[in-house]
C-alpha atoms as a PDB file:
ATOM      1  CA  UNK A   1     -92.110  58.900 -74.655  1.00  0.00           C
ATOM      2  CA  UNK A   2     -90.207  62.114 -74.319  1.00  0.00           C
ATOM      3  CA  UNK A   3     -91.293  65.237 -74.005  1.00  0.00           C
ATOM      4  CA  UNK A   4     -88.531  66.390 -76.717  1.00  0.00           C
ATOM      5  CA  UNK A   5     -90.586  65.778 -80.050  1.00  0.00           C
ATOM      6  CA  UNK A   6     -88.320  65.131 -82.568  1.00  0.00           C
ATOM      7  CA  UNK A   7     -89.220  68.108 -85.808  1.00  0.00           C
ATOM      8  CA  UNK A   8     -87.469  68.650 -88.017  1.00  0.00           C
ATOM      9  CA  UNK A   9     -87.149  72.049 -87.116  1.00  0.00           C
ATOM     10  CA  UNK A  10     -85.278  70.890 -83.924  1.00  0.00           C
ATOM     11  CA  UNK A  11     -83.163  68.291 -86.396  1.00  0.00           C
ATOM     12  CA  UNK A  12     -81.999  71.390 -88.403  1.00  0.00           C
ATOM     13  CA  UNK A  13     -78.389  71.997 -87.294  1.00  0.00           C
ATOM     14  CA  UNK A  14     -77.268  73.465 -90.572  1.00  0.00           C
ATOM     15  CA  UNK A  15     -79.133  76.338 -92.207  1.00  0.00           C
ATOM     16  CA  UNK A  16     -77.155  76.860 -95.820  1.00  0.00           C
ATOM     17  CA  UNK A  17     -74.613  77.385 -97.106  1.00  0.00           C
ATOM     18  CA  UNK A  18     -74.911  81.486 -97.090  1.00  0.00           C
ATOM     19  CA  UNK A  19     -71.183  83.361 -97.809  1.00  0.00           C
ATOM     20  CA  UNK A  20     -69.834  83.316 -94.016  1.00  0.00           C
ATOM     21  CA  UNK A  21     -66.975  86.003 -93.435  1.00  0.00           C
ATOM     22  CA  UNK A  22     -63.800  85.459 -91.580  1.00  0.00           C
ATOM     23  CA  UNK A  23     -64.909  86.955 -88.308  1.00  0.00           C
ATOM     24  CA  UNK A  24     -68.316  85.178 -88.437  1.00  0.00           C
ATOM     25  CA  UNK A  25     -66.597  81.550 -89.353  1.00  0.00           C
ATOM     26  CA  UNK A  26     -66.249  81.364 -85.191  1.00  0.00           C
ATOM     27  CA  UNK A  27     -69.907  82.681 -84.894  1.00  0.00           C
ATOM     28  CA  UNK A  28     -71.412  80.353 -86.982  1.00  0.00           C
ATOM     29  CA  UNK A  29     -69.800  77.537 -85.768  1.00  0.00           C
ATOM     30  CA  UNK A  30     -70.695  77.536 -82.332  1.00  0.00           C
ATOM     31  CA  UNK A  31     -74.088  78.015 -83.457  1.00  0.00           C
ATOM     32  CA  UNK A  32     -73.753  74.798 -85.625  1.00  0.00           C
ATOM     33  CA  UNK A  33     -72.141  73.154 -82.582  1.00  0.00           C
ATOM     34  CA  UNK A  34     -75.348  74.739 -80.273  1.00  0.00           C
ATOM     35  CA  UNK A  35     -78.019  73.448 -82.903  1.00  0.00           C
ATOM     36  CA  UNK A  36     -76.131  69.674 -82.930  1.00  0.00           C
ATOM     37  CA  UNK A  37     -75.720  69.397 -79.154  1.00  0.00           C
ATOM     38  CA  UNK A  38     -78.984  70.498 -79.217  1.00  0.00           C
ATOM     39  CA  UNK A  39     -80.544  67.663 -81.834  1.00  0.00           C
ATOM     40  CA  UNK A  40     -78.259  65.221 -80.117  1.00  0.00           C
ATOM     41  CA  UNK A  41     -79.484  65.648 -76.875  1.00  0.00           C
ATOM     42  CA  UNK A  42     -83.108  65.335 -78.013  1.00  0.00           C
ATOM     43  CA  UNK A  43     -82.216  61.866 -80.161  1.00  0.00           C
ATOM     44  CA  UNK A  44     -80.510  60.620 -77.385  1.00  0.00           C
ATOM     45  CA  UNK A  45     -83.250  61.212 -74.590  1.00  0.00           C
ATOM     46  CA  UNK A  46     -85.949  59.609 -77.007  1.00  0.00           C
ATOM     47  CA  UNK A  47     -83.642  56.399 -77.460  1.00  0.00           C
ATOM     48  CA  UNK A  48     -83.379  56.384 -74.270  1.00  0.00           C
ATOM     49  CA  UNK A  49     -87.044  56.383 -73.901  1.00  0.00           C
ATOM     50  CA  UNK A  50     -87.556  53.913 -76.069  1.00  0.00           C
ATOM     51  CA  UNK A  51     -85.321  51.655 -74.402  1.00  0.00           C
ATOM     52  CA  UNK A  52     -87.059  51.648 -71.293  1.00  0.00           C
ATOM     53  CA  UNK A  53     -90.355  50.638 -72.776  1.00  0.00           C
ATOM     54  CA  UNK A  54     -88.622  48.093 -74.900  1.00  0.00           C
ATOM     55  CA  UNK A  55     -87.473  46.474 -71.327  1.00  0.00           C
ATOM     56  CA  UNK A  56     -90.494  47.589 -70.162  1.00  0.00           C
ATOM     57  CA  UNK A  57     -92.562  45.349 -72.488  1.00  0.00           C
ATOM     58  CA  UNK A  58     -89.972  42.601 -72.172  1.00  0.00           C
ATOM     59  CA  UNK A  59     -90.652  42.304 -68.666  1.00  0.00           C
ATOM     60  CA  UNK A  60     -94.356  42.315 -69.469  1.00  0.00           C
ATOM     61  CA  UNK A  61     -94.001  39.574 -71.944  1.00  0.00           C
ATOM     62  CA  UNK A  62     -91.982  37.793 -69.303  1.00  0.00           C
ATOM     63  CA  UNK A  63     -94.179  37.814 -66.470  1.00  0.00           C
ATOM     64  CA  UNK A  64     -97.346  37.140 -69.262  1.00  0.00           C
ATOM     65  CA  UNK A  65     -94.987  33.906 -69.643  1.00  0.00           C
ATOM     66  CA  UNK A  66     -94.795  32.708 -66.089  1.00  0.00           C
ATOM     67  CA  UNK A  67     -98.544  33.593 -66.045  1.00  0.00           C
ATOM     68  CA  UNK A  68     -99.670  30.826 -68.729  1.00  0.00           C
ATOM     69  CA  UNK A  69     -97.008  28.657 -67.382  1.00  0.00           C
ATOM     70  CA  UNK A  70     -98.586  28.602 -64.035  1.00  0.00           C
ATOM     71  CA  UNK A  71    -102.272  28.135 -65.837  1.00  0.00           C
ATOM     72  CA  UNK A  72    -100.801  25.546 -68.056  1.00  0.00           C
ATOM     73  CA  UNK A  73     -99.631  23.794 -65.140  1.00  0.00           C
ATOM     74  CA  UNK A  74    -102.409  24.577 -63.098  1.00  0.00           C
ATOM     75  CA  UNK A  75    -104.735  22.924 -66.263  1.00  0.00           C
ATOM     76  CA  UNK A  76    -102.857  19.892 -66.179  1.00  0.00           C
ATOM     77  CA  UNK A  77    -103.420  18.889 -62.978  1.00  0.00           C
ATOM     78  CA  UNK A  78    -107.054  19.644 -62.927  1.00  0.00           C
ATOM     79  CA  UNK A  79    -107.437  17.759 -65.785  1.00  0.00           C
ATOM     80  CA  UNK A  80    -105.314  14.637 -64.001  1.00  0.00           C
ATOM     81  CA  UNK A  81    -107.861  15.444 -61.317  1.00  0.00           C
ATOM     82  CA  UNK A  82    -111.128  15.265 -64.017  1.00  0.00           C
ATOM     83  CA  UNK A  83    -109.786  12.053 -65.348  1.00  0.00           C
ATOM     84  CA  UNK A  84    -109.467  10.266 -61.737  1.00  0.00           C
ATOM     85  CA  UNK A  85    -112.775  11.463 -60.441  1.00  0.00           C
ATOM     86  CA  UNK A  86    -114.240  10.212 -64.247  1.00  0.00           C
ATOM     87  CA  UNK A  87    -112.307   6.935 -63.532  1.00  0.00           C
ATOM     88  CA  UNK A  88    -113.632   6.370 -60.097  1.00  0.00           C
ATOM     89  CA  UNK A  89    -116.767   7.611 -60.639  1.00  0.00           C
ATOM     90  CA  UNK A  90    -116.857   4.906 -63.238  1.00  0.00           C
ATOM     91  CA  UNK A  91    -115.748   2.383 -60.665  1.00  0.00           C
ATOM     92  CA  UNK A  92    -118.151   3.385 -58.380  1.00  0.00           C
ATOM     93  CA  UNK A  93    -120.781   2.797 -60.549  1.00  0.00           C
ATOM     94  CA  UNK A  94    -120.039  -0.405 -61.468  1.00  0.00           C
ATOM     95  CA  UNK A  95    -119.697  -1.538 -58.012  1.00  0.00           C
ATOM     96  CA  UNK A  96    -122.983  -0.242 -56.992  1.00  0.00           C
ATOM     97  CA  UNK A  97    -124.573  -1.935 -60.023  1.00  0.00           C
ATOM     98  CA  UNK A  98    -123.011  -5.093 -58.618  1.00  0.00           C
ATOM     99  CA  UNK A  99    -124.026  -4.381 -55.177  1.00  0.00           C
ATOM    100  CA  UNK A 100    -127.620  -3.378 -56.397  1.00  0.00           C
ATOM    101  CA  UNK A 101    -128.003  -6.718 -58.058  1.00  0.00           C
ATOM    102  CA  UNK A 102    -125.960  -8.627 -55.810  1.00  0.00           C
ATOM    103  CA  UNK A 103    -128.917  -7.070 -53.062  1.00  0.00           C
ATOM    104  CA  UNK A 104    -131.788  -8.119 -55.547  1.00  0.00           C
ATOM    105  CA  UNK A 105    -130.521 -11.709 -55.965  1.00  0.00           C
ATOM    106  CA  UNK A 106    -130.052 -12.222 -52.044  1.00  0.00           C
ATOM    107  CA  UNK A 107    -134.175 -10.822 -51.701  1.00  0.00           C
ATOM    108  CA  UNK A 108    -135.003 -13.233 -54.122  1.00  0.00           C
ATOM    109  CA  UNK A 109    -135.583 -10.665 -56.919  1.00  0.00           C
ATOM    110  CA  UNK A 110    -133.568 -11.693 -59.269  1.00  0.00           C
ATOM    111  CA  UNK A 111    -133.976 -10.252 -62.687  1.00  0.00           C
END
């Protein structure tokens, strides 16, 4: 954030409305025009501020985005992965049950 703290002490470009002679009008007025440059200077560098952690915290969110993307994608193929392993694991099994019995029957085992 900026180091200009918005107060409202630093907001306050006009003081009253006090009687103001005709050689102070000038006077006064460039002090009102000091006090707004002043204020406007001070709103404008914390917008600016805030802008760049706005974009800041876009570009966060964006690369948090690309992050789970790449998980998500990364999860799908492990679980494509799981599921073949499960499937021939499954396959293997069975065959070696075969194989197993197919063994027993040639030994004369068979149960």
């Amino acid at each position: 954030m900026s180091d200009i703290k918005l107060t409202k002490e630093k907001m306050l470009t006009f003081t009253g409305h006090e009687k103001v002679g005709t050689f102070k009008a000038g006077e006064k007025l460039t002090e009102f025009g000091e006090k707004q440059n002043a204020a406007n200077e001070a709103l404008a560098a914390n917008i600016n501020d805030l802008i760049k952690r706005v974009c800041a915290l876009e570009d966060k969110q964006l690369r948090n985005e690309e992050v789970m993307r790449r998980i998500a994608n990364e999860l799908a193929e492990f679980k494509k992965e799981l599921d073949r392993v499960r499937l021939s694991e499954k396959l293997n099994s069975g065959a070696i049950e075969r194989l197993d019995r197919a063994v027993k029957l040639a030994e004369g085992d068979g149960k």
